[in-house]
PDB file of N, CA and C in Angstrom:
ATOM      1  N   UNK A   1      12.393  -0.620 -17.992  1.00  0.00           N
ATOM      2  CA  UNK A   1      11.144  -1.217 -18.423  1.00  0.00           C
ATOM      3  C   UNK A   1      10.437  -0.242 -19.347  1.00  0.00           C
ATOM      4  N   UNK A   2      10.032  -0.614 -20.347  1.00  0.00           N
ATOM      5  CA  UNK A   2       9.091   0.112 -21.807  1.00  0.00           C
ATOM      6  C   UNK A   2       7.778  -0.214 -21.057  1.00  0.00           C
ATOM      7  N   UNK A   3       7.267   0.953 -20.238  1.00  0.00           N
ATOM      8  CA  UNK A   3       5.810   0.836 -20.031  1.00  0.00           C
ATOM      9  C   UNK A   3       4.630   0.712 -20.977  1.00  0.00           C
ATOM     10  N   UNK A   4       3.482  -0.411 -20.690  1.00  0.00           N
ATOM     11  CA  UNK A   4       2.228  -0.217 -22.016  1.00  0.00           C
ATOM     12  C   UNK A   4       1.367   0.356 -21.425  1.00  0.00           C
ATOM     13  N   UNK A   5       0.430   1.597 -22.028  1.00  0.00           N
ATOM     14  CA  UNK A   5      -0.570   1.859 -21.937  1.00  0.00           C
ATOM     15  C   UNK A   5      -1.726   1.619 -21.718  1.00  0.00           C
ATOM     16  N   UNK A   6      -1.499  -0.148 -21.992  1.00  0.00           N
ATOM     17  CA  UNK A   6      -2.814  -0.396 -21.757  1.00  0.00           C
ATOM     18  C   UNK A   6      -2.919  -1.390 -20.205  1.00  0.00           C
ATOM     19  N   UNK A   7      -1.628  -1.260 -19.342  1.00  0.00           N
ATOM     20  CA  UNK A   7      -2.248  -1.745 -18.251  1.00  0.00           C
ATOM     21  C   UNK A   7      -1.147  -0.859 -16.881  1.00  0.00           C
ATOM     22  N   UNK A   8      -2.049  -1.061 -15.830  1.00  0.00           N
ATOM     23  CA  UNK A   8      -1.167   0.377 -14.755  1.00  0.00           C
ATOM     24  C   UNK A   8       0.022  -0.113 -14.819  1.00  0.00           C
ATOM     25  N   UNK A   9       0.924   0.706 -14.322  1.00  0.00           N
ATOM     26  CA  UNK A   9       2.367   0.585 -14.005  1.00  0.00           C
ATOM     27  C   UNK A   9       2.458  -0.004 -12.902  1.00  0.00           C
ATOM     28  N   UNK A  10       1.874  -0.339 -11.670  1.00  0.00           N
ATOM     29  CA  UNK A  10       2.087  -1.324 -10.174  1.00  0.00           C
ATOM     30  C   UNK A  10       1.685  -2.761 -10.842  1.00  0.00           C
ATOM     31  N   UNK A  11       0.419  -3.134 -12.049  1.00  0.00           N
ATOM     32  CA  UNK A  11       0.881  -4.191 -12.637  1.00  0.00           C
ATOM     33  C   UNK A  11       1.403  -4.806 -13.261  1.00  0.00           C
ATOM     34  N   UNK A  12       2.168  -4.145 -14.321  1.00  0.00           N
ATOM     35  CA  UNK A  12       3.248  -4.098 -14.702  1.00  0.00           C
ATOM     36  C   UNK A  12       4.641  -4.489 -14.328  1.00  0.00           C
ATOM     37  N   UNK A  13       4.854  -4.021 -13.092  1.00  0.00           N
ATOM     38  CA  UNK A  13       5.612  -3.892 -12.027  1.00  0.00           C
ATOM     39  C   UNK A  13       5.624  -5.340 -11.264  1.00  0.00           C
ATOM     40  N   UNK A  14       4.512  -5.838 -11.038  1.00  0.00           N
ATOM     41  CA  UNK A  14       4.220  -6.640 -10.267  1.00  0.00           C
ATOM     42  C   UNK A  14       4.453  -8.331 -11.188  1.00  0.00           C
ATOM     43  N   UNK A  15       3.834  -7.739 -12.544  1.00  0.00           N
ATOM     44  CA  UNK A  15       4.154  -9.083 -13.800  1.00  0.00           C
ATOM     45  C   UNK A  15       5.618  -8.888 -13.883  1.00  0.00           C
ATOM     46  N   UNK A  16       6.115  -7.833 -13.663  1.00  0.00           N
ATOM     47  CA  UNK A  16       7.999  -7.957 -13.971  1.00  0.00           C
ATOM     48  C   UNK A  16       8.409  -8.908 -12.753  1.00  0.00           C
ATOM     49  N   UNK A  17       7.658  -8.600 -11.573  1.00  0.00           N
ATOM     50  CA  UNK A  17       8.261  -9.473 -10.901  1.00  0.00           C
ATOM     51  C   UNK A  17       8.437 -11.269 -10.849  1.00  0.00           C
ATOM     52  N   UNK A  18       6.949 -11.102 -11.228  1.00  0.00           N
ATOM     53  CA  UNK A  18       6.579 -12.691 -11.884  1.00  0.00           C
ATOM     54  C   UNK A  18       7.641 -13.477 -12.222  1.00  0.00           C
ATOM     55  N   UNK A  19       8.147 -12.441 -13.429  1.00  0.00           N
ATOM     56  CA  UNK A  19       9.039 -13.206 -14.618  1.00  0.00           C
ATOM     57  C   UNK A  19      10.579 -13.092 -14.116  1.00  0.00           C
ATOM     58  N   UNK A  20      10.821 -12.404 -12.890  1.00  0.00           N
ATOM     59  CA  UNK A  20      12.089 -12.411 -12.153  1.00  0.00           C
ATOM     60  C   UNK A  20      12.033 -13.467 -11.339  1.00  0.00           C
ATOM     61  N   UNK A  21      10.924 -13.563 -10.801  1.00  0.00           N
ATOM     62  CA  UNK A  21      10.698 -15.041  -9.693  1.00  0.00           C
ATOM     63  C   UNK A  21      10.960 -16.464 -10.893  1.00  0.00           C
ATOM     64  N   UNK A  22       9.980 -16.598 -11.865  1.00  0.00           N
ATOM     65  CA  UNK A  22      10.232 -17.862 -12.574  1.00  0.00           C
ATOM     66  C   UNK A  22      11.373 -17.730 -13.612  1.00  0.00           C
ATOM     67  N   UNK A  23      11.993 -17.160 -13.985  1.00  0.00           N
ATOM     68  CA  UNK A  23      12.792 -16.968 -14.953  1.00  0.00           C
ATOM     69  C   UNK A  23      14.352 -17.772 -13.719  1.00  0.00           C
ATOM     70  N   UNK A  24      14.225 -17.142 -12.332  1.00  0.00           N
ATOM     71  CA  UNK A  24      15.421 -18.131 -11.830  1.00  0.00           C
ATOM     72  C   UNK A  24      16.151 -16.762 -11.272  1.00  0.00           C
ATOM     73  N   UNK A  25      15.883 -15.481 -11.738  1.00  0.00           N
ATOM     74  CA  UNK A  25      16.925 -14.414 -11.139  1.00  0.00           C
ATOM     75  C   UNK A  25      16.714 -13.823  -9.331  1.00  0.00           C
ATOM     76  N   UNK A  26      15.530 -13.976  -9.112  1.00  0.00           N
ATOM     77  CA  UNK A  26      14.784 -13.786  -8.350  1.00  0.00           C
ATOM     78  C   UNK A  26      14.386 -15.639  -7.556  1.00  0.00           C
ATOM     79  N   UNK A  27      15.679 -15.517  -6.836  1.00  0.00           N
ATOM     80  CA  UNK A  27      15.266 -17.417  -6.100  1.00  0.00           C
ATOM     81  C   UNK A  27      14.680 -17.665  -4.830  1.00  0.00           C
ATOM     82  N   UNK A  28      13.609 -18.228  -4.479  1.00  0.00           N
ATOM     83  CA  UNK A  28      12.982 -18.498  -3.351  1.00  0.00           C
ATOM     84  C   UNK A  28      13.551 -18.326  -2.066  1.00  0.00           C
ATOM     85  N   UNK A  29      13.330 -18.091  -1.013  1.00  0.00           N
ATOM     86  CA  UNK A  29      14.042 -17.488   0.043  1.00  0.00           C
ATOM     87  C   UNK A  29      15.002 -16.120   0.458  1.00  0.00           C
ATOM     88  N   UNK A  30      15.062 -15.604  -1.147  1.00  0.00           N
ATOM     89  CA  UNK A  30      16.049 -14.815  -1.346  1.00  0.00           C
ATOM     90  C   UNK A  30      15.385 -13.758  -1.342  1.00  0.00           C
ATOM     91  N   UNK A  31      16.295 -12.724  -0.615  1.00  0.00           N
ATOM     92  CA  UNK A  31      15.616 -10.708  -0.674  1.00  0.00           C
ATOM     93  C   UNK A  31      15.335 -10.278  -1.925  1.00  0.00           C
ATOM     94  N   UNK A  32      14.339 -10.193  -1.856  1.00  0.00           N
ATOM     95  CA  UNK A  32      13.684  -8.992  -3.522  1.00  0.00           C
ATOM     96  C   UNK A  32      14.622  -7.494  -3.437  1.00  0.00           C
ATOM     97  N   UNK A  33      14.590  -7.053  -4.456  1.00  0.00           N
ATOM     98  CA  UNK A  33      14.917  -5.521  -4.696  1.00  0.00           C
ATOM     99  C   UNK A  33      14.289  -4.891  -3.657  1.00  0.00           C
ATOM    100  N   UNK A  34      14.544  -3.641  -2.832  1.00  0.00           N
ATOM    101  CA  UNK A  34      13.882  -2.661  -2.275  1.00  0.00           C
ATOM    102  C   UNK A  34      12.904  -2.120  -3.103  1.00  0.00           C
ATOM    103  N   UNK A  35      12.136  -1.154  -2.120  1.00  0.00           N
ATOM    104  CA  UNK A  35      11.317  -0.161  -3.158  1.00  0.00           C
ATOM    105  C   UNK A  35      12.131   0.590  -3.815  1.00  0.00           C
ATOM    106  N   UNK A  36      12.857   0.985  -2.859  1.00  0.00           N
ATOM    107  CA  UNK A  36      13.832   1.840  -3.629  1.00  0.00           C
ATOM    108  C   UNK A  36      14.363   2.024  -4.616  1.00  0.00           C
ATOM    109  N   UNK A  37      15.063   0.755  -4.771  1.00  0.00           N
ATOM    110  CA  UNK A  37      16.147   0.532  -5.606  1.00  0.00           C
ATOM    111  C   UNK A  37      15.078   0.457  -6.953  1.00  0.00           C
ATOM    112  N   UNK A  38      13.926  -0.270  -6.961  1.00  0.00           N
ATOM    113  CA  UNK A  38      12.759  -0.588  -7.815  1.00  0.00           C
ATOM    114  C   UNK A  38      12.343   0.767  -8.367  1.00  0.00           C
ATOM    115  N   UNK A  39      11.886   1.736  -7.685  1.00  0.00           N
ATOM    116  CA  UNK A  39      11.908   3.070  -8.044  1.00  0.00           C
ATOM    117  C   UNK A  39      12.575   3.743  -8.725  1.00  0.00           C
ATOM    118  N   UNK A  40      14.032   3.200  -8.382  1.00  0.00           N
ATOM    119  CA  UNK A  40      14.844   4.391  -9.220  1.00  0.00           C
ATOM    120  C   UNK A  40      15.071   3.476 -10.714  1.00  0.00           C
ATOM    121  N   UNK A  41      15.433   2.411 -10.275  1.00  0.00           N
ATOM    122  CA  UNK A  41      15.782   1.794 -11.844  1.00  0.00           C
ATOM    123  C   UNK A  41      14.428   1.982 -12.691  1.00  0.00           C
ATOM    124  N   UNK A  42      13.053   1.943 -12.396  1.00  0.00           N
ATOM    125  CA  UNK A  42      12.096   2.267 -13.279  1.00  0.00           C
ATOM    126  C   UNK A  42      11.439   3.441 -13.208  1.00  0.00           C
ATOM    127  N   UNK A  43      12.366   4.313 -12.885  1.00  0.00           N
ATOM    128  CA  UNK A  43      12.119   5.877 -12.489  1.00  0.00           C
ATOM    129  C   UNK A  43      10.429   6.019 -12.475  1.00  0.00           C
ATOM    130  N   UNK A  44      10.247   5.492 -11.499  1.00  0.00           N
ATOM    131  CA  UNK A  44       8.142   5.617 -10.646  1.00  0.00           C
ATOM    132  C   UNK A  44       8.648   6.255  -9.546  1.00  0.00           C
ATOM    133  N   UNK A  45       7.868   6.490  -8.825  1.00  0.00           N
ATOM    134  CA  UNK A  45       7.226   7.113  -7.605  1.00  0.00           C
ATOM    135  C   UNK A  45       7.293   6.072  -6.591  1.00  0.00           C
ATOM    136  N   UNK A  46       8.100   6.078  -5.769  1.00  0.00           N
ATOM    137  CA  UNK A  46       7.888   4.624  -4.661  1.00  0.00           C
ATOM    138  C   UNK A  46       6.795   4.067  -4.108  1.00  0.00           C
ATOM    139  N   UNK A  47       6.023   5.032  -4.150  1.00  0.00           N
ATOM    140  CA  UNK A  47       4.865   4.257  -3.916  1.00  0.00           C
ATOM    141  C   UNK A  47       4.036   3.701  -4.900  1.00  0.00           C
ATOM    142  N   UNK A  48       3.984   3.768  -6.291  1.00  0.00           N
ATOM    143  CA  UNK A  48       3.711   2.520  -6.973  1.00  0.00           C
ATOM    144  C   UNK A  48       4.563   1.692  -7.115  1.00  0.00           C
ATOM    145  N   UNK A  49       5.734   1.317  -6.392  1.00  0.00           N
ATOM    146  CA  UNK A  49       6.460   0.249  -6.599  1.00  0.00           C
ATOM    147  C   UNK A  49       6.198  -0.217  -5.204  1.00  0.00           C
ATOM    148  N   UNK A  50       5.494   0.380  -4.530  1.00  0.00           N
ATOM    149  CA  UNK A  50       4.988  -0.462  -2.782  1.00  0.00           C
ATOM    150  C   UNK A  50       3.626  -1.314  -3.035  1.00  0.00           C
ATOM    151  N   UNK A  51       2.676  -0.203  -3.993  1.00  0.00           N
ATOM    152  CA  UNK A  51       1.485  -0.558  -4.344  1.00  0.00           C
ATOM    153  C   UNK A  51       1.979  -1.949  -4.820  1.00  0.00           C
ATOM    154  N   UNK A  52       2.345  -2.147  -5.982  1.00  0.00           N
ATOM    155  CA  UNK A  52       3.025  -3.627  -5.852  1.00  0.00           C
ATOM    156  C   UNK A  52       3.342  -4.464  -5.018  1.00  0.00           C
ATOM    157  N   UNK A  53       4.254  -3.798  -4.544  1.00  0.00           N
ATOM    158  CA  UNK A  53       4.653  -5.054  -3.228  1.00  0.00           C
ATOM    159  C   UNK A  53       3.593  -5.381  -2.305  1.00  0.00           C
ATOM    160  N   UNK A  54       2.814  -4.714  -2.099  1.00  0.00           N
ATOM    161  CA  UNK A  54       1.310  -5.170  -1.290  1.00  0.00           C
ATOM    162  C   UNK A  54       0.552  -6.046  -2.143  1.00  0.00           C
ATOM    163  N   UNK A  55       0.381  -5.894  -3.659  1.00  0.00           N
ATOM    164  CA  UNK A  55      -0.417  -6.904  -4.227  1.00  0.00           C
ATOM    165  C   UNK A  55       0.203  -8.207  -3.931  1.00  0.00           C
ATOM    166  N   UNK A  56       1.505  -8.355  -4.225  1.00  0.00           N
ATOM    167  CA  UNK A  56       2.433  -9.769  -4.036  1.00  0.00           C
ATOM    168  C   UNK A  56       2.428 -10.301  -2.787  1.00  0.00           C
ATOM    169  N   UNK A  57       2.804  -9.054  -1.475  1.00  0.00           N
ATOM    170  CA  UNK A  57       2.473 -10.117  -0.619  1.00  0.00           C
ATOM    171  C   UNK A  57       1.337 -10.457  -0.425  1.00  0.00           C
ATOM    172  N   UNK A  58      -0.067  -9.649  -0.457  1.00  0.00           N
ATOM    173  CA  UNK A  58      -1.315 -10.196  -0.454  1.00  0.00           C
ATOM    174  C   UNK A  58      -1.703 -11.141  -1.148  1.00  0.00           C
ATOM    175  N   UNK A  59      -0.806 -11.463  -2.264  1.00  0.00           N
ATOM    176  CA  UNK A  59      -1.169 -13.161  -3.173  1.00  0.00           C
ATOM    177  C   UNK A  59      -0.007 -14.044  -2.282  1.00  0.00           C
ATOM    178  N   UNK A  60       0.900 -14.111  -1.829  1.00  0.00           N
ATOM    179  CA  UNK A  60       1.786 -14.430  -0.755  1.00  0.00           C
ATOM    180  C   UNK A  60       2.849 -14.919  -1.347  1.00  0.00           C
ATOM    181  N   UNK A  61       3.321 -13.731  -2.716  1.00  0.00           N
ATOM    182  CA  UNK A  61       4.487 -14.044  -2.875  1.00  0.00           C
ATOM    183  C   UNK A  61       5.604 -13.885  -2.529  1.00  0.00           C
ATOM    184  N   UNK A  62       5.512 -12.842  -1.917  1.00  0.00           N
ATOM    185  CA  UNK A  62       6.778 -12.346  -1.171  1.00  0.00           C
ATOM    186  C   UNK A  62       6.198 -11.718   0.162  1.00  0.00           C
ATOM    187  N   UNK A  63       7.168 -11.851   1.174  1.00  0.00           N
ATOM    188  CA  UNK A  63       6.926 -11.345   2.654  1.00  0.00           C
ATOM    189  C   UNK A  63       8.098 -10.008   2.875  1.00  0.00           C
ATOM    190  N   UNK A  64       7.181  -9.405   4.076  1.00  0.00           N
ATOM    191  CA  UNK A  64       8.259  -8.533   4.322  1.00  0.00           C
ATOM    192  C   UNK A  64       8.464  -8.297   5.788  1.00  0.00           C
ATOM    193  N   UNK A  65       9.817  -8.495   6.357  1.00  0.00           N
ATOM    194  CA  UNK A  65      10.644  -9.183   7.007  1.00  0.00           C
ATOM    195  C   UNK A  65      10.861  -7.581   7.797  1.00  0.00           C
ATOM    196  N   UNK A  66      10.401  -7.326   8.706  1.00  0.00           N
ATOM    197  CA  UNK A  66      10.499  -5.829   8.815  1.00  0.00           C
ATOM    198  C   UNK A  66      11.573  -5.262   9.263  1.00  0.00           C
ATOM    199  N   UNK A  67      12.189  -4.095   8.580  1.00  0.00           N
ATOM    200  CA  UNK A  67      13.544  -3.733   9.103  1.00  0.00           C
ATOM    201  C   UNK A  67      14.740  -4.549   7.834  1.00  0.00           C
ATOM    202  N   UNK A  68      14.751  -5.777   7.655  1.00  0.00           N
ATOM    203  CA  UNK A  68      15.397  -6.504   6.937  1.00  0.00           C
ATOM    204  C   UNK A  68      14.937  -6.027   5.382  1.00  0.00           C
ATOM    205  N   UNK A  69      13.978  -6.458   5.010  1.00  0.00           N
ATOM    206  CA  UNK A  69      13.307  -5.925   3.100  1.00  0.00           C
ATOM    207  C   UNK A  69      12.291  -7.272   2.975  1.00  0.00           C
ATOM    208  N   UNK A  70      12.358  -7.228   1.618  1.00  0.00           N
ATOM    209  CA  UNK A  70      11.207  -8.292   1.391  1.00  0.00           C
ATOM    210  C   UNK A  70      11.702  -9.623   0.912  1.00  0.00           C
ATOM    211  N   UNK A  71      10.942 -10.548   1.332  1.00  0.00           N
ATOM    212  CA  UNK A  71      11.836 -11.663   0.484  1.00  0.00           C
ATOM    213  C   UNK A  71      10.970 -12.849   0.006  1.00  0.00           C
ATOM    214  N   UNK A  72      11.588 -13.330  -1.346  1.00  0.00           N
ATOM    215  CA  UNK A  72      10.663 -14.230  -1.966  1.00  0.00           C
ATOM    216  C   UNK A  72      10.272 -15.560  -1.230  1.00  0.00           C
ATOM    217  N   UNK A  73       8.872 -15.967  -1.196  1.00  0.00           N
ATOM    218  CA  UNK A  73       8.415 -16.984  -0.086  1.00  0.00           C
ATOM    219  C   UNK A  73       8.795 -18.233  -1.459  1.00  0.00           C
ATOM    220  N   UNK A  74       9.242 -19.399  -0.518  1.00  0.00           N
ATOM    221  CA  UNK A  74       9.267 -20.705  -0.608  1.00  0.00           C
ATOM    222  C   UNK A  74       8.595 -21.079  -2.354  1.00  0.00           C
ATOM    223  N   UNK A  75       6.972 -20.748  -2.326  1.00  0.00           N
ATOM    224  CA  UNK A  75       6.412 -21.457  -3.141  1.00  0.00           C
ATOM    225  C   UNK A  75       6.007 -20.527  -3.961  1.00  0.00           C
ATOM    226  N   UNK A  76       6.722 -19.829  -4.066  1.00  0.00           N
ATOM    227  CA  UNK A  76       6.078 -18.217  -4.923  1.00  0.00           C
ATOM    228  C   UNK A  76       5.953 -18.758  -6.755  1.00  0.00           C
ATOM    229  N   UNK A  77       7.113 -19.361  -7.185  1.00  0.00           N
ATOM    230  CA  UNK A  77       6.799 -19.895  -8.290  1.00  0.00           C
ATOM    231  C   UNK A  77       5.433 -20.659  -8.928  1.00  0.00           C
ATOM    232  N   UNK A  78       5.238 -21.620  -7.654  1.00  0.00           N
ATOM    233  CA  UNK A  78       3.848 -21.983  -7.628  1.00  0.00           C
ATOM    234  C   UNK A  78       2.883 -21.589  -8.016  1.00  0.00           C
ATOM    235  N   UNK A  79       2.481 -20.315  -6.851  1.00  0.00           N
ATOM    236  CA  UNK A  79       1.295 -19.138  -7.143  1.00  0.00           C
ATOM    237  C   UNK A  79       1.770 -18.727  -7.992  1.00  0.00           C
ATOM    238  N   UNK A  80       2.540 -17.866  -8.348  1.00  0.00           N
ATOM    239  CA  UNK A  80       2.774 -17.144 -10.043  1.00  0.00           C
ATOM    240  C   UNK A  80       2.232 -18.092 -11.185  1.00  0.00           C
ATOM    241  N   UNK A  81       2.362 -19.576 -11.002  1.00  0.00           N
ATOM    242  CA  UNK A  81       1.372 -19.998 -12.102  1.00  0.00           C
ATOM    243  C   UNK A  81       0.679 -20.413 -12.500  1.00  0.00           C
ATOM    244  N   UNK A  82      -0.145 -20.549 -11.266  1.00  0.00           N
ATOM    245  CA  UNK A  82      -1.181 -20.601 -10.841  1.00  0.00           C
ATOM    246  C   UNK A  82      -2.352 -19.049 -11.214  1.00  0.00           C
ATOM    247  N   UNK A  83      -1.510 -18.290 -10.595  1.00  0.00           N
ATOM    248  CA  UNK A  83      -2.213 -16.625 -11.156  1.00  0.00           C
ATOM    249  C   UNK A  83      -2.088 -16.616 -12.558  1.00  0.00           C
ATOM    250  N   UNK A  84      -1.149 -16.925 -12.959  1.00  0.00           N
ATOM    251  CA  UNK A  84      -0.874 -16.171 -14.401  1.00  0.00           C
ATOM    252  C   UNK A  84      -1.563 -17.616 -15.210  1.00  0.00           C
ATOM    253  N   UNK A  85      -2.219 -18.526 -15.041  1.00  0.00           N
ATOM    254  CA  UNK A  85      -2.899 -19.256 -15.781  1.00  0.00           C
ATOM    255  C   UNK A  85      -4.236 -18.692 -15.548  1.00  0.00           C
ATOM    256  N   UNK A  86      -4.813 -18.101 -14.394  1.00  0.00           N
ATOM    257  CA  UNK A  86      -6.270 -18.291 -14.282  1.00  0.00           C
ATOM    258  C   UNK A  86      -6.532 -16.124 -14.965  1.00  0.00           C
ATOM    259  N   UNK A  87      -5.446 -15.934 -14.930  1.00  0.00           N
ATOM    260  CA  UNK A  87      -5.158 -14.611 -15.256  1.00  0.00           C
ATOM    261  C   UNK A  87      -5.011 -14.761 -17.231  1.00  0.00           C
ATOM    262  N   UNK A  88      -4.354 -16.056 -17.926  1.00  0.00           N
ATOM    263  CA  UNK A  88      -4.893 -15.870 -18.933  1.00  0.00           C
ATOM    264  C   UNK A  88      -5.653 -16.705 -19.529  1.00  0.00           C
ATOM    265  N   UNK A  89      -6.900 -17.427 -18.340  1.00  0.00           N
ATOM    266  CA  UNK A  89      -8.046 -18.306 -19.301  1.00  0.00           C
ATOM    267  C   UNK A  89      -8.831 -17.551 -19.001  1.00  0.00           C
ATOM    268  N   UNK A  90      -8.586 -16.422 -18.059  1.00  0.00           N
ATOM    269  CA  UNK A  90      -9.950 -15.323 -18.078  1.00  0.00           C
ATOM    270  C   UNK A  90      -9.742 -14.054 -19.244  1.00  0.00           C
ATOM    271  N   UNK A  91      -8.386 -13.723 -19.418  1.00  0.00           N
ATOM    272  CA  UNK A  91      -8.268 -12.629 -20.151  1.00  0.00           C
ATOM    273  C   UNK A  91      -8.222 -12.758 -21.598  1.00  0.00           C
ATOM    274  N   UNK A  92      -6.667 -13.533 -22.127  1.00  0.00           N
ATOM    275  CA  UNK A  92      -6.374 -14.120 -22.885  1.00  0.00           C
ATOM    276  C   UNK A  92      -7.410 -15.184 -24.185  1.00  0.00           C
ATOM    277  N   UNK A  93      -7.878 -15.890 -23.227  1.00  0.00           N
ATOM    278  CA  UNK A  93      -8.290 -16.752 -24.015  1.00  0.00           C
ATOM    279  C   UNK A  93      -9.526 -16.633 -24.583  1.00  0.00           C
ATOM    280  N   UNK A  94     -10.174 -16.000 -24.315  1.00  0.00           N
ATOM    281  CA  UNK A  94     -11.746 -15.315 -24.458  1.00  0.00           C
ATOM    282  C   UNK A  94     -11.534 -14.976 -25.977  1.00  0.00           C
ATOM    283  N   UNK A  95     -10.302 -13.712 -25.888  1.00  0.00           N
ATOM    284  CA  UNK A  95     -10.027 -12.769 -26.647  1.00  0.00           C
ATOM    285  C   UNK A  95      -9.576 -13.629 -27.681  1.00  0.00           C
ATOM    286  N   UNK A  96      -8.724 -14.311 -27.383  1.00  0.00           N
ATOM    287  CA  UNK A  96      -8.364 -15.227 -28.762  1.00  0.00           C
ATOM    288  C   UNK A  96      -9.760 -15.977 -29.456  1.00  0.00           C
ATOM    289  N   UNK A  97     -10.223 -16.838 -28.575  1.00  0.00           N
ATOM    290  CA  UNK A  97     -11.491 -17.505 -29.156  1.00  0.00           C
ATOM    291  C   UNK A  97     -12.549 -16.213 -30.091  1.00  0.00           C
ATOM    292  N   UNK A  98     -12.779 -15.027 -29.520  1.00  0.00           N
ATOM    293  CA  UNK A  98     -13.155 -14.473 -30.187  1.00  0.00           C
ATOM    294  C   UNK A  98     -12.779 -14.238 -31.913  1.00  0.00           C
ATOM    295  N   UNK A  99     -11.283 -13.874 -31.856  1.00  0.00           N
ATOM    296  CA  UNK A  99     -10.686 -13.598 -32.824  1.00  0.00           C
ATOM    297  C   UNK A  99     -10.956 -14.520 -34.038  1.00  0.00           C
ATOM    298  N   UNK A 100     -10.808 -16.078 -33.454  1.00  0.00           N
ATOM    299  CA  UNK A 100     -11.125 -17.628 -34.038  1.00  0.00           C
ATOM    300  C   UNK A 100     -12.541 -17.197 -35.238  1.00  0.00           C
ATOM    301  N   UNK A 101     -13.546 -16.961 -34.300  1.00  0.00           N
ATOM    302  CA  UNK A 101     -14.781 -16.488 -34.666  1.00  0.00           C
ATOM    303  C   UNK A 101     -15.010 -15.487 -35.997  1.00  0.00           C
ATOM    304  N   UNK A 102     -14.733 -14.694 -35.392  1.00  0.00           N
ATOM    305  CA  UNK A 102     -14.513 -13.346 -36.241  1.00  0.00           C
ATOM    306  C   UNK A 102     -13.480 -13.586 -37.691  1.00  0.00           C
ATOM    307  N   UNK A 103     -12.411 -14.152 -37.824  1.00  0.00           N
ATOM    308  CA  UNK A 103     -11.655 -14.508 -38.887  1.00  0.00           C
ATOM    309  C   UNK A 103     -12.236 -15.665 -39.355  1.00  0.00           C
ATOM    310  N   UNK A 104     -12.921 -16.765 -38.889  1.00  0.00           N
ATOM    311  CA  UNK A 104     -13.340 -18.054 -39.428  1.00  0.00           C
ATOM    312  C   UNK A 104     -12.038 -18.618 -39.454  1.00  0.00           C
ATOM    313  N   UNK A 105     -11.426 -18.742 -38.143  1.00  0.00           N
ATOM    314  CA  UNK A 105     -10.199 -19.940 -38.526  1.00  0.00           C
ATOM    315  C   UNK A 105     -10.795 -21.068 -37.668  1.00  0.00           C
ATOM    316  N   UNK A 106     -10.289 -22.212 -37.828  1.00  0.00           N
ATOM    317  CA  UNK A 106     -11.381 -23.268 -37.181  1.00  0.00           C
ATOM    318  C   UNK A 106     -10.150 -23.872 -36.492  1.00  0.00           C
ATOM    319  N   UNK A 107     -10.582 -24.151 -35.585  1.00  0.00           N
ATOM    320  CA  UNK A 107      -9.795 -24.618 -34.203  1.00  0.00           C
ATOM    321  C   UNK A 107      -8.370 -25.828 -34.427  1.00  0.00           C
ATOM    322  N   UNK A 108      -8.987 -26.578 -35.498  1.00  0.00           N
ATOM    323  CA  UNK A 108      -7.679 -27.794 -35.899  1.00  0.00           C
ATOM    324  C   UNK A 108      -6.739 -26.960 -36.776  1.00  0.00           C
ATOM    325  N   UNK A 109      -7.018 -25.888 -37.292  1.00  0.00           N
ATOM    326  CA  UNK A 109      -6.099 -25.225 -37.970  1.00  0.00           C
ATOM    327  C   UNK A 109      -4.597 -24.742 -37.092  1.00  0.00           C
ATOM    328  N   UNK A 110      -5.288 -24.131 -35.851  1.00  0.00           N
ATOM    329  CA  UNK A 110      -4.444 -23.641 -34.739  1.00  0.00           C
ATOM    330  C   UNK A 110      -3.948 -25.289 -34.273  1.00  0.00           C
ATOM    331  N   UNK A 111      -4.419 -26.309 -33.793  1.00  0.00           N
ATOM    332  CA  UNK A 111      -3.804 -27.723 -33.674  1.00  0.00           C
ATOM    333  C   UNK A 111      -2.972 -27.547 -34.725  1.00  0.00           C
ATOM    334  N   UNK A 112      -2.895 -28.038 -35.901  1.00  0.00           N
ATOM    335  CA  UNK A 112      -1.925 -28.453 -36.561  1.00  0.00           C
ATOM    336  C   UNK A 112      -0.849 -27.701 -36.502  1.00  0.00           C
ATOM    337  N   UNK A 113      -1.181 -26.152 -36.520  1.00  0.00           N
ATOM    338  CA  UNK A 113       0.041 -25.937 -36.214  1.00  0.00           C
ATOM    339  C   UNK A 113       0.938 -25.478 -35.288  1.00  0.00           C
ATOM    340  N   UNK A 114       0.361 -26.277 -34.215  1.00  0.00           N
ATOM    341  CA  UNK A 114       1.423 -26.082 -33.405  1.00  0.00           C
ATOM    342  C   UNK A 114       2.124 -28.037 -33.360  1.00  0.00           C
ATOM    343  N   UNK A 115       1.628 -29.022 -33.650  1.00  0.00           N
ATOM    344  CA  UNK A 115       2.150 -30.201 -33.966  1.00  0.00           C
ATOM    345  C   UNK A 115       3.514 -30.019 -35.423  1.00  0.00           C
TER     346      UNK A 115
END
């Protein structure tokens, strides 16, 4: 993973997982990566790759099965987009509308082209 600067590495971490859950590699019911293994392939500190795993299961995407590892819950796809929508009409979209503003592009411009 090419870390960005502009947001921590446990969220980072945690949006990689996102896109492992909906992308299909990462399938519902199924064991997530260890910390471990998470650690070493993105050479962190295990405990920001736990710090993660506590945000996820605290949104209840994944459980952890103690002794066994963690594993992706049932409806995790769900919440992931569910989060990651309300995650970019708060972040995302502000910032764009701003931009709108500031350049004077007017809103049917962006319509048309995406038709």
């Amino acid at each position: 993973m090419d870390f960005k600067s502009t947001q921590t590495i446990y969220r980072q971490i945690e949006h990689w997982v996102y896109e492992q859950i909906l992308s299909g590699a990462w399938k519902p019911g199924e064991r997530a990566k260890s910390v471990r293994e998470l650690a070493v392939a993105f050479e962190v500190n295990p405990n920001t790759v736990m710090r993660s795993y506590e945000r996820l299961q605290n949104q209840e995407i994944i459980t952890n099965k103690r002794g066994i590892g963690y594993f992706v819950n049932e409806d995790a796809p769900e919440k992931i987009h569910a989060i990651r929508k309300k995650e970019f009409m708060e972040e995302e979209v502000p910032e764009f509308l701003k931009n709108l503003r500031l350049l004077g592009i007017d809103i049917q411009e962006i319509v048309a082209m995406a038709t």
